[in-house]
Protein backbone atom coordinates (compact mmCIF):
# COMPACT_ATOMS: atom_id res chain seq x y z
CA UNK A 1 136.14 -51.19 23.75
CA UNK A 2 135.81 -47.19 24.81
CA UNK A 3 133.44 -46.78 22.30
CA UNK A 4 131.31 -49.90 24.14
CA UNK A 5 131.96 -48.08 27.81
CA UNK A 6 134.50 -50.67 28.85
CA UNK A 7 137.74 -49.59 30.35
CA UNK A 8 140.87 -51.41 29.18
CA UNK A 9 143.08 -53.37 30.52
CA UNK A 10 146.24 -54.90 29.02
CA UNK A 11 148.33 -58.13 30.17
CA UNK A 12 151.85 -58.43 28.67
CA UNK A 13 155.14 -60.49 30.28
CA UNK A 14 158.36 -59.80 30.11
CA UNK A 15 161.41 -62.07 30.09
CA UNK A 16 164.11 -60.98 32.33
CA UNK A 17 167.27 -62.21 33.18
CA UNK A 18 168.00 -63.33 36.81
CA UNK A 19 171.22 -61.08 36.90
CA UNK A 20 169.36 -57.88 35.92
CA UNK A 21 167.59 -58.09 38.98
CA UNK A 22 169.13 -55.92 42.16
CA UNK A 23 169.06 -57.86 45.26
CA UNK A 24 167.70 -61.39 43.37
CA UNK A 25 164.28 -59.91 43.69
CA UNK A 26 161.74 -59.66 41.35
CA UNK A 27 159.40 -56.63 42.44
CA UNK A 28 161.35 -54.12 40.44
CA UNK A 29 160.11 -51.54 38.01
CA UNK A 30 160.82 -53.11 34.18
CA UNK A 31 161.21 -50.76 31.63
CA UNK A 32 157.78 -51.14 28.73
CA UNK A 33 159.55 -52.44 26.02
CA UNK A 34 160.09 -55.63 24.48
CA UNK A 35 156.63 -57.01 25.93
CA UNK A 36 154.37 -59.72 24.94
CA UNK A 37 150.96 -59.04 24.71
CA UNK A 38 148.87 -61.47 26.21
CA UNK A 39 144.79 -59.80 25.97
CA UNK A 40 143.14 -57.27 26.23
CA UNK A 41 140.09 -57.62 29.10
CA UNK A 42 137.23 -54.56 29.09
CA UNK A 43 135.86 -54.02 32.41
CA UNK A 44 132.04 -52.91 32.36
CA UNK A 45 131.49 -50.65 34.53
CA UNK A 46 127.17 -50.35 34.22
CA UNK A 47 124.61 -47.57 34.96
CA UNK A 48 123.13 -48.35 38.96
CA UNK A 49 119.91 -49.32 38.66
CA UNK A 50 117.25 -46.55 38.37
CA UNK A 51 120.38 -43.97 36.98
CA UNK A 52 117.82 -44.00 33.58
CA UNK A 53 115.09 -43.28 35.07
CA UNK A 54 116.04 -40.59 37.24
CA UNK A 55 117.50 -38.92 34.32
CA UNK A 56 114.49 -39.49 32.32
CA UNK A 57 112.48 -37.69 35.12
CA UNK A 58 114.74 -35.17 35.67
CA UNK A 59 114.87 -33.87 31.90
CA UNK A 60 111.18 -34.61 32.13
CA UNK A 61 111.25 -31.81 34.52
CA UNK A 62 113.15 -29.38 32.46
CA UNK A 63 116.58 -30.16 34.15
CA UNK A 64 119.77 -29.98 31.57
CA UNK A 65 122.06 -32.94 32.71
CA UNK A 66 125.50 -32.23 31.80
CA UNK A 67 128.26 -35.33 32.75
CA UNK A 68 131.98 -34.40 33.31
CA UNK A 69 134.53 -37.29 33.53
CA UNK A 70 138.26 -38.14 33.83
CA UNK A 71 137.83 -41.01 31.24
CA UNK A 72 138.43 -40.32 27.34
CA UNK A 73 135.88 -39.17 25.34
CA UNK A 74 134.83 -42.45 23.65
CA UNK A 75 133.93 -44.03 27.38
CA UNK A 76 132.49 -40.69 27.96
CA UNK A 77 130.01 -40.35 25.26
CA UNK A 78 129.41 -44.34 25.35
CA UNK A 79 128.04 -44.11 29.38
CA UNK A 80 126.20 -40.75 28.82
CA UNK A 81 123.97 -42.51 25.88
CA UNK A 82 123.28 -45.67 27.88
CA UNK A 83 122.31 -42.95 30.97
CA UNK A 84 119.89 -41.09 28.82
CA UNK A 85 121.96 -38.23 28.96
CA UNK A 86 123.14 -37.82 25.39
CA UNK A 87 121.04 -38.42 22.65
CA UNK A 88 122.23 -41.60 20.37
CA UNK A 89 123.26 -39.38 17.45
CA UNK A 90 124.74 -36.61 19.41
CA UNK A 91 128.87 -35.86 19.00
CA UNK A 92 131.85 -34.28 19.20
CA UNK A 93 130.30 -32.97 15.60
CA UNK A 94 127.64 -30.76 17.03
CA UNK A 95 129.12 -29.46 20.16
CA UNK A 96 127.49 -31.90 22.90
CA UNK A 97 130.91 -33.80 23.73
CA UNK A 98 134.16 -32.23 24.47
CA UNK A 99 137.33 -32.67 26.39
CA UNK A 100 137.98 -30.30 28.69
CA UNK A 101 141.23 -29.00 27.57
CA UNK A 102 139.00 -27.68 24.60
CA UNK A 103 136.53 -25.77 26.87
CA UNK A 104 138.95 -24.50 28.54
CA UNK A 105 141.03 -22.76 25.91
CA UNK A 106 137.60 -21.49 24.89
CA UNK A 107 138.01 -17.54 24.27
CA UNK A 108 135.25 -16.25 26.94
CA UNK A 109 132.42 -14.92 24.54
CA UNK A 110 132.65 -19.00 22.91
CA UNK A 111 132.83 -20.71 26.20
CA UNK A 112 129.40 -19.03 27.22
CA UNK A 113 128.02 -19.37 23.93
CA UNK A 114 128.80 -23.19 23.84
CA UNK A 115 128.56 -23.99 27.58
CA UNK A 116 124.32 -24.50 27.04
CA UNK A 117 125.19 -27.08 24.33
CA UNK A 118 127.59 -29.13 25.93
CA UNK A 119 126.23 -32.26 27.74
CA UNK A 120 129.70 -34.36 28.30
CA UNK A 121 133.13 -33.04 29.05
CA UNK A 122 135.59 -35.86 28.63
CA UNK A 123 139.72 -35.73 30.17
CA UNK A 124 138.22 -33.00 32.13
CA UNK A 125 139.88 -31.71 35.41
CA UNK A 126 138.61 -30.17 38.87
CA UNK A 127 139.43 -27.00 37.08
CA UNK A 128 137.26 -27.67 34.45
CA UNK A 129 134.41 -28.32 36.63
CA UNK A 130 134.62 -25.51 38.49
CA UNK A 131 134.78 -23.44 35.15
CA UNK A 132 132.05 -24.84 33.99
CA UNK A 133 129.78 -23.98 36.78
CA UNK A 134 130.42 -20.52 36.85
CA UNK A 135 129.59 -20.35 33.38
CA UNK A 136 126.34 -21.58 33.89
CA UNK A 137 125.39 -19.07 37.18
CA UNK A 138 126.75 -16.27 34.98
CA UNK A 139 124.25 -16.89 32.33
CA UNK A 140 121.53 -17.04 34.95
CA UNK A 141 121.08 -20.91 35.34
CA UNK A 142 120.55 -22.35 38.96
CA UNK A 143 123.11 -24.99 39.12
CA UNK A 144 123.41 -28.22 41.49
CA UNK A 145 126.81 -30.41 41.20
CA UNK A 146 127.46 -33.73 42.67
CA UNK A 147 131.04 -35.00 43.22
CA UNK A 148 132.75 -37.64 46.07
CA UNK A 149 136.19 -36.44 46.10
CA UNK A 150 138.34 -33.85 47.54
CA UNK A 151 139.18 -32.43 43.73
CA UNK A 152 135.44 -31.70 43.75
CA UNK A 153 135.22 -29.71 46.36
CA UNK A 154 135.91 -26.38 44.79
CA UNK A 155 132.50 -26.75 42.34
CA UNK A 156 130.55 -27.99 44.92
CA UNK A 157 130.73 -24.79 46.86
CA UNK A 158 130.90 -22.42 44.09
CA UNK A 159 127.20 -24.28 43.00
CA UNK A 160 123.98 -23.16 44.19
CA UNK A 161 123.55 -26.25 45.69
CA UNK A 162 126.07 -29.36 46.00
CA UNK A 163 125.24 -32.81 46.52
CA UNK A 164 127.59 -35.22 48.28
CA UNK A 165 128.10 -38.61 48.61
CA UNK A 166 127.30 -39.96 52.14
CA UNK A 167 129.01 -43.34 51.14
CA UNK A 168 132.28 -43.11 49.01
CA UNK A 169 132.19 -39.14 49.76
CA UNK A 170 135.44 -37.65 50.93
CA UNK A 171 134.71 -35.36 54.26
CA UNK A 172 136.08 -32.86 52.64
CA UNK A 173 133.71 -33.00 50.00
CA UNK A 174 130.73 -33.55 52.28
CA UNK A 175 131.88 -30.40 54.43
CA UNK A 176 131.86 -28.29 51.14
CA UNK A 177 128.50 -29.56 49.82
CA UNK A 178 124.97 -28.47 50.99
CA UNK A 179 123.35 -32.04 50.96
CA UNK A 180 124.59 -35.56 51.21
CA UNK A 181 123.00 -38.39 49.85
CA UNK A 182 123.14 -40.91 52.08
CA UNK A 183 122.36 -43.84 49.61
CA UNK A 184 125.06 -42.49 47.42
CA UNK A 185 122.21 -43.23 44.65
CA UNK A 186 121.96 -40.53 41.97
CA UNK A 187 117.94 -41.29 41.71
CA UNK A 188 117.75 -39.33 45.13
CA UNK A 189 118.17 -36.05 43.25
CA UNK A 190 115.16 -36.43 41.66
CA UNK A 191 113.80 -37.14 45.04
CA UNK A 192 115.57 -33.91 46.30
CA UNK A 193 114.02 -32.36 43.03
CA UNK A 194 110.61 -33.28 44.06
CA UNK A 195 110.86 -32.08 47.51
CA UNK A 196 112.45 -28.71 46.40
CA UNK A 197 109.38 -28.04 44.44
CA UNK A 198 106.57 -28.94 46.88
CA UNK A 199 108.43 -26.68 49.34
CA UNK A 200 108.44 -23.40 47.22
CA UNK A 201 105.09 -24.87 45.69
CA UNK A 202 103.86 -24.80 49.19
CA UNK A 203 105.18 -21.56 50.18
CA UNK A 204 103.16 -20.27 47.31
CA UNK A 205 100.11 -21.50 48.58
CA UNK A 206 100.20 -20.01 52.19
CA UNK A 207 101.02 -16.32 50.59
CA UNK A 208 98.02 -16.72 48.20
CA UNK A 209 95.82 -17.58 51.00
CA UNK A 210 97.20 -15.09 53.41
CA UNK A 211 96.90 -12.50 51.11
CA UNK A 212 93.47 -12.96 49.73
CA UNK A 213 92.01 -13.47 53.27
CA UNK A 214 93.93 -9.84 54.63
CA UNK A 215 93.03 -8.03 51.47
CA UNK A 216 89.11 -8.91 51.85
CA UNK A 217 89.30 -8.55 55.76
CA UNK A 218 90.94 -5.23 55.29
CA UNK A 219 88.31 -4.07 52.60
CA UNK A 220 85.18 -5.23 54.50
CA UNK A 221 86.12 -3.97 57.35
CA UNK A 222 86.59 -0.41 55.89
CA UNK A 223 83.87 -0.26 54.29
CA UNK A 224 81.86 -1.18 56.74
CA UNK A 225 83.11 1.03 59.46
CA UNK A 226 82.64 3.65 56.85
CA UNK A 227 78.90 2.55 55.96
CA UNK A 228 77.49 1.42 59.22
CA UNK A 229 80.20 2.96 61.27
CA UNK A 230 80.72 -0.64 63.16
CA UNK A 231 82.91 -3.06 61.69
CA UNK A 232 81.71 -6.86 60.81
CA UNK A 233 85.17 -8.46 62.32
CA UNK A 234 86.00 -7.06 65.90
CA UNK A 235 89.44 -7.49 66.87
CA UNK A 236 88.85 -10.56 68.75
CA UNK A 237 87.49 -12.44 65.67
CA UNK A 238 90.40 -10.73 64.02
CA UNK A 239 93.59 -11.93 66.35
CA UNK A 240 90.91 -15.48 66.25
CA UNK A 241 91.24 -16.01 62.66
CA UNK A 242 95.15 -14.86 62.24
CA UNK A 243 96.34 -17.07 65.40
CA UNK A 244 93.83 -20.18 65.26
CA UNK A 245 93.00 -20.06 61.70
CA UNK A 246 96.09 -18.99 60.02
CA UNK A 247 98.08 -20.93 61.88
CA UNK A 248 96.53 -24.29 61.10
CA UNK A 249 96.87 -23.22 57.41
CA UNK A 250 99.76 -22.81 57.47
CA UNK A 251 100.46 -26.50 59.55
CA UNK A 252 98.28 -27.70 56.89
CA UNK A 253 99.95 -26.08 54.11
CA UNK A 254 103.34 -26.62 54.77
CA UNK A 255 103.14 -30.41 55.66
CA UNK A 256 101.88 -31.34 52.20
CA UNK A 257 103.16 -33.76 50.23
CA UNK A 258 104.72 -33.38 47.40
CA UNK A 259 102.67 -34.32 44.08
CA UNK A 260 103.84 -36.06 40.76
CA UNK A 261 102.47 -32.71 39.12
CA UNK A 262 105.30 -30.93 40.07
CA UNK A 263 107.92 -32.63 38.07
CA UNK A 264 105.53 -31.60 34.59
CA UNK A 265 105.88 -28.12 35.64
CA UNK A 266 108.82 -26.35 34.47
CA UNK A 267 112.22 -25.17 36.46
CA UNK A 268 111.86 -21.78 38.40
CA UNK A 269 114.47 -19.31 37.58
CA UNK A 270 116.64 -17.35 39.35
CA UNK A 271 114.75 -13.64 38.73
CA UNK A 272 111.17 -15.17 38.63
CA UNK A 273 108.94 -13.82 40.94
CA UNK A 274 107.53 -15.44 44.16
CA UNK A 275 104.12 -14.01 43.83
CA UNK A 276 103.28 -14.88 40.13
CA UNK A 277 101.20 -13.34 37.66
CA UNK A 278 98.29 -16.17 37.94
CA UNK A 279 98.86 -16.09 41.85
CA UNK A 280 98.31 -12.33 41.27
CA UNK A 281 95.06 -13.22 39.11
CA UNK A 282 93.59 -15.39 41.53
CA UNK A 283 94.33 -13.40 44.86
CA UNK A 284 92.62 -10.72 42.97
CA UNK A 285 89.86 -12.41 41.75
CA UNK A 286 89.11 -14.35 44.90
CA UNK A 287 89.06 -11.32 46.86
CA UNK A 288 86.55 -9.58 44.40
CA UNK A 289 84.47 -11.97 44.93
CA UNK A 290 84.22 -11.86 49.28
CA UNK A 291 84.23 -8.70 48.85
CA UNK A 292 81.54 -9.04 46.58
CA UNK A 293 79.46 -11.18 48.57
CA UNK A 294 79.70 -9.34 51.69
CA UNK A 295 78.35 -6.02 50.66
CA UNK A 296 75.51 -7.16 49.47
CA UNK A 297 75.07 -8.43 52.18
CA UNK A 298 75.50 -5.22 54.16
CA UNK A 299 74.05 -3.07 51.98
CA UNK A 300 70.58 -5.67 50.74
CA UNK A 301 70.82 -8.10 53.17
CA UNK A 302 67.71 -7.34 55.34
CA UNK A 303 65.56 -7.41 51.89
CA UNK A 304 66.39 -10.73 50.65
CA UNK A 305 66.66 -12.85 53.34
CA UNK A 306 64.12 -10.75 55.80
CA UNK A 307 60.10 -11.13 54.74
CA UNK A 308 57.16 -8.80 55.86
CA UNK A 309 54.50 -11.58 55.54
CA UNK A 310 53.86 -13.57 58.22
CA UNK A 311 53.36 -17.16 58.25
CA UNK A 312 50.94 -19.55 60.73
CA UNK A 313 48.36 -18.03 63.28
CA UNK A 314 50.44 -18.08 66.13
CA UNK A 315 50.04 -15.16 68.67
CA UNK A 316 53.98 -15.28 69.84
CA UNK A 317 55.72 -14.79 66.76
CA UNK A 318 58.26 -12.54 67.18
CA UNK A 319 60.05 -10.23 64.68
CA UNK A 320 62.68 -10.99 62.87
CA UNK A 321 65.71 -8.63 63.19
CA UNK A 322 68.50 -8.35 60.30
CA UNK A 323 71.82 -7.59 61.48
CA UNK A 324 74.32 -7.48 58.98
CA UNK A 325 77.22 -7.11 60.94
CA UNK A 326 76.76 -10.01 62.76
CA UNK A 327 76.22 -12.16 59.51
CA UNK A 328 79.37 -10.62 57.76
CA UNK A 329 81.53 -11.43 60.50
CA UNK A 330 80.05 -15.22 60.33
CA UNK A 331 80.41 -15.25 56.85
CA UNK A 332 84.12 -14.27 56.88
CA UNK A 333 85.16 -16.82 58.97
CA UNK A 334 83.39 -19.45 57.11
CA UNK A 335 85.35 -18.11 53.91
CA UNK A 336 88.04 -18.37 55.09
CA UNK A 337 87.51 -21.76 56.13
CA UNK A 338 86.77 -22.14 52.63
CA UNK A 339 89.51 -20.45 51.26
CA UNK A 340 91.91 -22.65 52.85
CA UNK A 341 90.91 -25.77 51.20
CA UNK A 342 90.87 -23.62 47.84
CA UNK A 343 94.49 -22.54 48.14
CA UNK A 344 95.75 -26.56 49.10
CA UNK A 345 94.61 -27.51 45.95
């Protein structure tokens, strides 16, 4: 019945006799011997609906699910392969299930050598748990734990971040976790999940665009000064595009919802960069290129868009005067215009 994730129960009777009773009552403790068995009943206890898939999507996402349990390993290893959690031919054999008297007697040097491996703990204790998380933020991992009672407390403040229940949570618990889930459903973690990522994906975003625009403002407007000794953006259109502009990216930016894409993309860890080497590649590129753009037009704008010949016969035509400045400092705010769609995508 373990092995089938039921939890058993036994029914047995007991004959007593009437004068080993104190007080002619029969609520007293009898001694577990000489009993006849009646049956055996296994209780299911079964996966919530959408459990599966919100393990399938978090693995998806390149998120290790480990489960650690007070029932015996047989129950254990029975619910974590009808969660998706351990693999159908996965054992005590190769390391992925043990009991937590085991990893704790672990020498140090074996318990973080194994501790990657293991995806059920069985017979395991708060102790345990708490163990087991420190093991993983010692070997660099950013850890989450979710727990209802007060015994979990300890882990769910010692992980990066903890996840209560809102429901069948203890207070205690909820006081010493960072989020509670409300629904008590473990599928909101991979809503939480989601959410995490568009956040930091988000905050990505704004720096890229922030950066590219400052970098080509800063640029332009040196070599310009230096050139034509008047710059293209005067401080007005500067404090204009940083208050009006900026801001609204940033509105923009940070309000976007999270996409489907980010659960394909793979876990940040804890020493990777904020500014990344293809953020770096793009901000660079992108900037190139304004620059780019607006020196020639400083430098050969009057030639190519200004002509000598004249066209019609009209007496009042007036000539046409190129100045660069002025179309620099139009351009640069219509880039940036542009460059704010570019960096939402």
């Amino acid at each position: 019945m373990a092995a089938s994730s039921l939890r058993c129960i036994a029914f047995a009777h007991k004959q007593v006799p009437q004068e080993g009773l104190e007080d002619g009552t029969a609520h007293q403790k009898i001694t577990e011997n000489c009993l006849t068995l009646l049956g055996l009943v296994g209780l299911k206890d079964p996966c919530r609906p959408g459990v599966k898939k919100a393990v399938e999507d978090c693995q998806h996402a390149g998120v290790k699910i480990k489960m650690i349990t007070g029932d015996n390993v047989f129950t254990a290893r029975a619910i974590a392969t009808e969660c998706g959690i351990l693999g159908v031919n996965k054992g005590m054999n190769d390391g992925s299930v043990v009991e937590g008297a085991e990893f704790r007697n672990y020498r140090p040097e074996e318990r973080m050598e194994k501790v990657d491996k293991i995806c059920v703990m069985a017979r395991s204790s708060p102790f345990d748990k708490l163990l087991m998380v420190q093991c993983l933020k010692e070997k660099g991992h950013v850890v989450a734990v979710t727990g209802d009672g007060t015994n979990d407390a300890p882990a769910l403040k010692e992980a990066d971040i903890g996840l209560s229940m809102g429901i069948q949570g203890t207070e205690v618990a909820k006081e010493s976790s960072d989020i509670v889930i409300l629904d008590d459903n473990f599928s909101s973690v991979a809503t939480v999940l989601r959410w995490g990522r568009g956040v930091y994906n988000n905050i990505q975003k704004f720096i890229q665009f922030q950066l590219t625009v400052n970098v080509a403002a800063l640029v332009i407007n040196f070599v310009a000064a230096v050139s034509a000794g008047e710059v293209p953006l005067t401080a007005v259109q500067l404090l204009w595009v940083n208050l009006i502009m900026d801001t609204l990216a940033a509105l923009a930016l940070a309000t976007e919802q999270p996409t489907k894409e980010l659960m394909e993309k793979p876990p940040v860890r804890r020493t990777e960069p904020l500014i990344t080497t293809n953020m770096w590649r793009n901000l660079i590129a992108q900037a190139l290129y304004q620059i780019a753009i607006h020196l020639i037009l400083q430098f050969r704008g009057e030639s190519i868009f200004v002509s000598d010949e004249k066209f019609g016969t009209s007496n009042f035509e007036a000539p046409v005067k190129w100045d660069g400045l002025v179309v620099m400092g139009r351009l640069a705010l219509f880039i940036v215009g542009l460059e704010e769609l570019k960096s939402g995508k």
